[in-house]
Protein backbone atom coordinates (compact mmCIF):
# COMPACT_ATOMS: atom_id res chain seq x y z
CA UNK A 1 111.65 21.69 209.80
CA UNK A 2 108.26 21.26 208.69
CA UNK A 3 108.79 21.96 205.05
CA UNK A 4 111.30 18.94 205.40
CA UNK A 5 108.89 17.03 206.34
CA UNK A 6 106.50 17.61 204.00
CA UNK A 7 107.84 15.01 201.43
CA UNK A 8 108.31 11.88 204.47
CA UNK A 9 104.41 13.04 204.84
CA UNK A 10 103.17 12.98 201.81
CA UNK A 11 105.40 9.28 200.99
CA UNK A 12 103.91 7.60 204.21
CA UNK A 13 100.42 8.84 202.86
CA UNK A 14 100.81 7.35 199.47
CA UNK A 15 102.01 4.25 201.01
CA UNK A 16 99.18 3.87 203.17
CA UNK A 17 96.76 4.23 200.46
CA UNK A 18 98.38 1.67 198.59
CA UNK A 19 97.90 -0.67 201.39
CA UNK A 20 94.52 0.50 202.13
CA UNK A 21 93.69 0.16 198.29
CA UNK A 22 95.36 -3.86 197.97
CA UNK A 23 94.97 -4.83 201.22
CA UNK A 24 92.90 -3.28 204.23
CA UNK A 25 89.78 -2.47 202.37
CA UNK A 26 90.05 -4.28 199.15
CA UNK A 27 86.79 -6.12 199.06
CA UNK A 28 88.18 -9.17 197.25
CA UNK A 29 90.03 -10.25 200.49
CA UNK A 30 86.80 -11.18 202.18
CA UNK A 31 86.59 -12.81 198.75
CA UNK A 32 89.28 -14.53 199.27
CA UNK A 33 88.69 -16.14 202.67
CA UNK A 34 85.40 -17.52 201.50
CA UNK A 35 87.40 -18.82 198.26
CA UNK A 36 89.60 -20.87 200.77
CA UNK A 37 87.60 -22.01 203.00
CA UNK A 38 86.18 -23.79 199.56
CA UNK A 39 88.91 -24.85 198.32
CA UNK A 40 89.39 -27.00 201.75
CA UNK A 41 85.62 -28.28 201.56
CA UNK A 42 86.54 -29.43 197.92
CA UNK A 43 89.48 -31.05 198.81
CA UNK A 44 87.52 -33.16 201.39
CA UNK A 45 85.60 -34.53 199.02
CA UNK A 46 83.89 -36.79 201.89
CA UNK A 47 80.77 -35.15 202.78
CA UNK A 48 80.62 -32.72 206.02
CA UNK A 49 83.83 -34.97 207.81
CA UNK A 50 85.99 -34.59 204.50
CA UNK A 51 88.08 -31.77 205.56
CA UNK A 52 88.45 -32.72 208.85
CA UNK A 53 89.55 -36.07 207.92
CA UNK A 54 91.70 -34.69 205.43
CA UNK A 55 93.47 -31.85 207.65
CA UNK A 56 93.74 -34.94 210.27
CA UNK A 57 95.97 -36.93 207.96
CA UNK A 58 97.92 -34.28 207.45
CA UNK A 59 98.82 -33.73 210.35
CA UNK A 60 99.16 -37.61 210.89
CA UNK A 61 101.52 -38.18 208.59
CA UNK A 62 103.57 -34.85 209.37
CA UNK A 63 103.98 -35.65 212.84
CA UNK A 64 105.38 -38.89 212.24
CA UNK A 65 107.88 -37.56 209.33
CA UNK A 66 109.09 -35.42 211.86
CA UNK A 67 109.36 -37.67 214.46
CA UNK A 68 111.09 -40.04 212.21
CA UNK A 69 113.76 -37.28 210.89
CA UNK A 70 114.66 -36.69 214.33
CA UNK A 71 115.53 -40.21 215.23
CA UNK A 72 117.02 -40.74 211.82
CA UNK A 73 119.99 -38.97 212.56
CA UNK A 74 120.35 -38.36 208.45
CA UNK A 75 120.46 -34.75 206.58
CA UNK A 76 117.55 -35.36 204.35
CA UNK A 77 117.60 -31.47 202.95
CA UNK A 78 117.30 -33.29 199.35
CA UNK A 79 114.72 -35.78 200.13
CA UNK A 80 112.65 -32.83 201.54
CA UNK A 81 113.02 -30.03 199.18
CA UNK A 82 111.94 -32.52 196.04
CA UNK A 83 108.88 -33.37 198.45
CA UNK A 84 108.72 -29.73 198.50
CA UNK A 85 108.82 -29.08 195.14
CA UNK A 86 106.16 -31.89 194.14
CA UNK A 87 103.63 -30.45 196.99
CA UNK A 88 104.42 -26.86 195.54
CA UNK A 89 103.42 -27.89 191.74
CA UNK A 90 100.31 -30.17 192.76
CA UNK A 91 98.83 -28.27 195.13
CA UNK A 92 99.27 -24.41 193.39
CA UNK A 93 98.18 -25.30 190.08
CA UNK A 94 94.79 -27.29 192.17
CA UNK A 95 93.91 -24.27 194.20
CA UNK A 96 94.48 -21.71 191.02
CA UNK A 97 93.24 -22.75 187.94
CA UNK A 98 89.52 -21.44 189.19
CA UNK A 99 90.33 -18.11 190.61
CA UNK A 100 88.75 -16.18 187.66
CA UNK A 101 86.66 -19.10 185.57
CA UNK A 102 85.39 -20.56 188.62
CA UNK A 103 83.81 -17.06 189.31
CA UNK A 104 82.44 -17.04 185.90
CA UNK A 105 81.18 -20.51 185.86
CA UNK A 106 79.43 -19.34 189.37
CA UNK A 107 78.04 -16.37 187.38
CA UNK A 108 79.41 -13.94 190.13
CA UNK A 109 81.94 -12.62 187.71
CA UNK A 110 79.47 -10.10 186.65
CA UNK A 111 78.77 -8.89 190.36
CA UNK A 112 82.51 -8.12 191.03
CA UNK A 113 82.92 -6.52 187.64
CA UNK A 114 79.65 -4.25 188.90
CA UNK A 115 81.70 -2.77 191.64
CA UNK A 116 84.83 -0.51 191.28
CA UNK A 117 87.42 -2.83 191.93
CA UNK A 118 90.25 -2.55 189.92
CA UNK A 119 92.02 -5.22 187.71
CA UNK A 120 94.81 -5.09 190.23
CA UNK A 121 92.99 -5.65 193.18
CA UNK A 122 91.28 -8.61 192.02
CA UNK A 123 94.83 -9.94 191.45
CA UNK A 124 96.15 -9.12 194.73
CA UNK A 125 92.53 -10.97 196.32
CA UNK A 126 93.04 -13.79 194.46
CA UNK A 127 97.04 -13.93 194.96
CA UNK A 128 96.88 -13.39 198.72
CA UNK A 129 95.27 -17.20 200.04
CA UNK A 130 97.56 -18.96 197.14
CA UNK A 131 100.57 -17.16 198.56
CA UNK A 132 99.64 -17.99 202.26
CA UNK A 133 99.25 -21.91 201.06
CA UNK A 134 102.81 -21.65 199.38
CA UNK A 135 104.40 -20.20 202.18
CA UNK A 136 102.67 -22.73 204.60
CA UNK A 137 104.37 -25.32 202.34
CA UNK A 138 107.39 -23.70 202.40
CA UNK A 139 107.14 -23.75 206.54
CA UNK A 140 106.47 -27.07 207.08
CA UNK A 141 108.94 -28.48 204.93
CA UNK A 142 112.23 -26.22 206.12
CA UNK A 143 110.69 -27.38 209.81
CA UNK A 144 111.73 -31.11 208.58
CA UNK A 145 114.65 -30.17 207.25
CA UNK A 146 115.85 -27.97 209.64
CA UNK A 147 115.04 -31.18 212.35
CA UNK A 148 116.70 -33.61 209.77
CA UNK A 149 120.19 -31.38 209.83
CA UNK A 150 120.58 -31.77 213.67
CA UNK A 151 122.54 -34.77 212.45
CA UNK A 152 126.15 -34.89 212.51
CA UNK A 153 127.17 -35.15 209.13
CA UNK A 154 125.72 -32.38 206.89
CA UNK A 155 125.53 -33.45 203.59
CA UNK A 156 124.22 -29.72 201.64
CA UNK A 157 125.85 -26.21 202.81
CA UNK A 158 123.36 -23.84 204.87
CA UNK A 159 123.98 -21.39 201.27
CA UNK A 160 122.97 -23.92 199.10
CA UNK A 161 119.81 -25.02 200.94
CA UNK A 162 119.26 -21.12 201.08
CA UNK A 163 118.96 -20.50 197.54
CA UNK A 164 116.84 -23.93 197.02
CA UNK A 165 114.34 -22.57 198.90
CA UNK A 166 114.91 -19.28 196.79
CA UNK A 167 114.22 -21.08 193.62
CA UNK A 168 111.09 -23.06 194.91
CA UNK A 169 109.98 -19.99 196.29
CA UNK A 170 109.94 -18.12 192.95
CA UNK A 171 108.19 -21.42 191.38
CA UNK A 172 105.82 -21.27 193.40
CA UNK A 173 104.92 -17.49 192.47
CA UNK A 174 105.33 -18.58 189.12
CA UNK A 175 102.63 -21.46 189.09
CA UNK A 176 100.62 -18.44 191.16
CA UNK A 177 100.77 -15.97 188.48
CA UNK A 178 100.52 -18.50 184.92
CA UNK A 179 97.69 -19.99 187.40
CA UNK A 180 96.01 -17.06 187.45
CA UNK A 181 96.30 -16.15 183.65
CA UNK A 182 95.24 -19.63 182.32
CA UNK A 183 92.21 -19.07 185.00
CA UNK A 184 91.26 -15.47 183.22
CA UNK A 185 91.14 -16.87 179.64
CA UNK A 186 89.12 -19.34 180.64
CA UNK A 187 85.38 -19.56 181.11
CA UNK A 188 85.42 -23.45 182.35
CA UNK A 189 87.56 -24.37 185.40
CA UNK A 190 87.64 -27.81 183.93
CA UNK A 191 89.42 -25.85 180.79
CA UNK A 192 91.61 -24.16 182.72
CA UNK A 193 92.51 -27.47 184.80
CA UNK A 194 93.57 -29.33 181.43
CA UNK A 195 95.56 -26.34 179.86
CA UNK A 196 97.32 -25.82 183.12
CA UNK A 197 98.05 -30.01 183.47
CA UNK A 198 99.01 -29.97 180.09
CA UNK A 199 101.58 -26.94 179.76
CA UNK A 200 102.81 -28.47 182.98
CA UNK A 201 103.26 -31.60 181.83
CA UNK A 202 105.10 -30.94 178.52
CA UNK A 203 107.10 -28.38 180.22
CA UNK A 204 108.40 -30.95 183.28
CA UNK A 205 108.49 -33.96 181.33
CA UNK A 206 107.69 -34.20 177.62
CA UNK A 207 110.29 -31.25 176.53
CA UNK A 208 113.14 -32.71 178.57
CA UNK A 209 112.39 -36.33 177.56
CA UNK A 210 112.62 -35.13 174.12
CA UNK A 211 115.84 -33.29 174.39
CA UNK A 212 117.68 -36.03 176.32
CA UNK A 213 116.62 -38.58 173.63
CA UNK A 214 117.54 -36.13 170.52
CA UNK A 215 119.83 -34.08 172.15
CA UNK A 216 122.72 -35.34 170.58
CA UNK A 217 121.37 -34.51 167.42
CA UNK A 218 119.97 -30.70 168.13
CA UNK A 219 123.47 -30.13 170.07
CA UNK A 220 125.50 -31.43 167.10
CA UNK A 221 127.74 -34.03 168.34
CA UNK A 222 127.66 -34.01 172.03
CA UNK A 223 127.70 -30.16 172.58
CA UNK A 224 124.13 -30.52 173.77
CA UNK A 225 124.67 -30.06 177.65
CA UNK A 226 126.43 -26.74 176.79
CA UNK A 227 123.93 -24.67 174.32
CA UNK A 228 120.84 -22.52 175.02
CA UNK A 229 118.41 -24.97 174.14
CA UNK A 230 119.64 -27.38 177.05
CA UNK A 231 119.57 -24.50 179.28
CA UNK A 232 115.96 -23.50 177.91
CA UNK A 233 114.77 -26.74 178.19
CA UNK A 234 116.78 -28.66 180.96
CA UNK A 235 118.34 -26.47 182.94
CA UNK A 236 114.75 -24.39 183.65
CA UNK A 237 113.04 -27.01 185.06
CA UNK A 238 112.55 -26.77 188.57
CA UNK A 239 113.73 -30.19 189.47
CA UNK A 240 117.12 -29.73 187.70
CA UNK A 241 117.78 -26.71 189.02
CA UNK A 242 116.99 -27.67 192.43
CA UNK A 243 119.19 -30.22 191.88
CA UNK A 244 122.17 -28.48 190.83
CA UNK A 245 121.58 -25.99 193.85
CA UNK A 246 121.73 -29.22 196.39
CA UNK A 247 124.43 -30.93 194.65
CA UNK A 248 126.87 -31.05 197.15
CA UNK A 249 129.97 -31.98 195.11
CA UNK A 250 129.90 -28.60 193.21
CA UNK A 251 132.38 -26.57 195.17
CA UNK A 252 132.32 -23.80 192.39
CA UNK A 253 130.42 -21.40 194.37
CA UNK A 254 127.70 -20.91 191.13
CA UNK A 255 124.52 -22.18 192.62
CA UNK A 256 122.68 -21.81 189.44
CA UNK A 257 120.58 -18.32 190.86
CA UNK A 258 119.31 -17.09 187.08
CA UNK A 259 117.02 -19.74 187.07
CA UNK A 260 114.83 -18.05 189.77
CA UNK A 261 115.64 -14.63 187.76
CA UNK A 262 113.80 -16.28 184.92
CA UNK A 263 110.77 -17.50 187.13
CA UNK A 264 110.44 -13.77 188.84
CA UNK A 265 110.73 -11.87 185.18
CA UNK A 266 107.45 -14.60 183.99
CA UNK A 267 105.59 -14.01 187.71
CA UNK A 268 105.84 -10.47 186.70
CA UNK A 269 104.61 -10.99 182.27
CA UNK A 270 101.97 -13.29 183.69
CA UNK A 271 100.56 -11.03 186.10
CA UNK A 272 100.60 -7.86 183.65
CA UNK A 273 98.68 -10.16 181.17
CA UNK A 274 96.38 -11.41 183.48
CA UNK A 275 95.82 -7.59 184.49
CA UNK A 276 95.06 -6.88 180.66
CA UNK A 277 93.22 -9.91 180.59
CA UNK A 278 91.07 -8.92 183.09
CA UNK A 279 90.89 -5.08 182.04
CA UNK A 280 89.13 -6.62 178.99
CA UNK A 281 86.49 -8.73 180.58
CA UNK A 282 85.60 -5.34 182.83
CA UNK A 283 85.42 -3.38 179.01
CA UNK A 284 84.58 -6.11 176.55
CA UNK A 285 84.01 -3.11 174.31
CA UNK A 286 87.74 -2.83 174.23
């Protein structure tokens, strides 16, 4: 009996000291509390009231959405998962781009590098707040439109509004992890700001502008809604595939999933490189 054991023993063990490692006593969660409570002052902007001014808005203007959903008698799952989706790629991107050049711009980088800290868990510190603010997000909107679909007429499936919050979910780890990259290669926060605006930017709007004005032409004769290219570069953007998800007139059943397969394979290339990234900047020798 005990020699059976012995294996459930020594897995529980390695467990726990993978927790203990990322999590329990991983100094760059202490880190990471300071970083947020920051990242609130900055946002503020106003002196010692900012934040609470801010935070009081907030909570203003969410009280009365959801007091007006619930009186609206509407299903307004659409409405509120685009909301969604904007909140989720302003505010990741604004509380990421200075994880790693904000510490070197603050000339602490050198202190954390001083201690024995891996790479990883200086990913995980940095990852943890950002994934508590997305999932916050994520909260507060499926609260609205959870009290928007008390309505009688339901106007997108309880399956479909599932995997829309699958997709934004895996966007949102996705702005988290190129976030995080862009933020390691940088030494400037105000660098990293502009090359995370601008990849956004051409990515969400330029690309697909482009295509839809040329499209016809790169598609050869009005094949372009069916290639790879309009499925690289429409078809991957989070608001089209949102929208497909929610589009309630599709009764086909395909609700468009390998678009979050695509955003979890690049949360996963973007963290590895920003683990590299960082592996360098520990052992610039390398």
């Amino acid at each position: 009996m005990s020699i059976g054991s012995q294996p459930d023993a020594a897995d529980k063990q390695v467990k726990t000291s993978i927790v203990d490692e990322y999590f329990t006593s991983n100094p760059m969660m202490r880190d990471s509390l300071r970083e947020q409570r920051r990242f609130i002052r900055t946002i503020g902007g106003l002196g010692k009231f900012g934040p609470k001014i801010v935070i009081g808005l907030i909570v203003f203007f969410y009280a009365w959405a959801a007091i007006s959903t619930f009186y609206n008698k509407d299903d307004l799952t659409v409405f509120y998962s685009y909301v969604q989706l904007v909140l989720i790629t302003i505010v990741i991107p604004m509380s990421t781009f200075g994880a790693i050049s904000g510490e070197r711009e603050r000339a602490t980088w050198d202190a954390i590098v001083l201690t024995p800290m891996s790479p990883g868990q200086i990913i995980v510190g940095k990852l943890v707040w950002r994934l508590r603010l997305l999932i916050l997000i994520d909260i507060l909107a499926i609260v609205l439109i959870v009290d928007s679909r008390s309505c009688v007429s339901i106007s997108v499936s309880t399956v479909r509004l599932v995997a829309g919050q699958f997709i934004l979910l895996c966007w949102g780890l996705l702005l988290c992890a190129f976030g995080l990259w862009v933020s390691a290669q940088c030494r400037k926060s105000i660098m990293s700001f502009a090359a995370f605006s601008i990849t956004l930017l051409v990515l969400l709007a330029v690309v697909p502008i482009v295509y839809l004005v040329f499209g016809s032409t790169l598609g050869g004769g009005g094949s372009s809604h069916h290639g790879f290219v309009y499925w690289l570069t429409i078809q991957l953007n989070p608001f089209c595939a949102l929208g497909d998800v929610l589009d309630w007139l599709q009764h086909t059943g395909d609700y468009e999933m390998r678009e979050s397969g695509v955003y979890l394979f690049f949360s996963v290339v973007f963290l590895w490189l920003t683990h590299r990234t960082l592996s360098r900047l520990e052992h610039p020798e390398q």
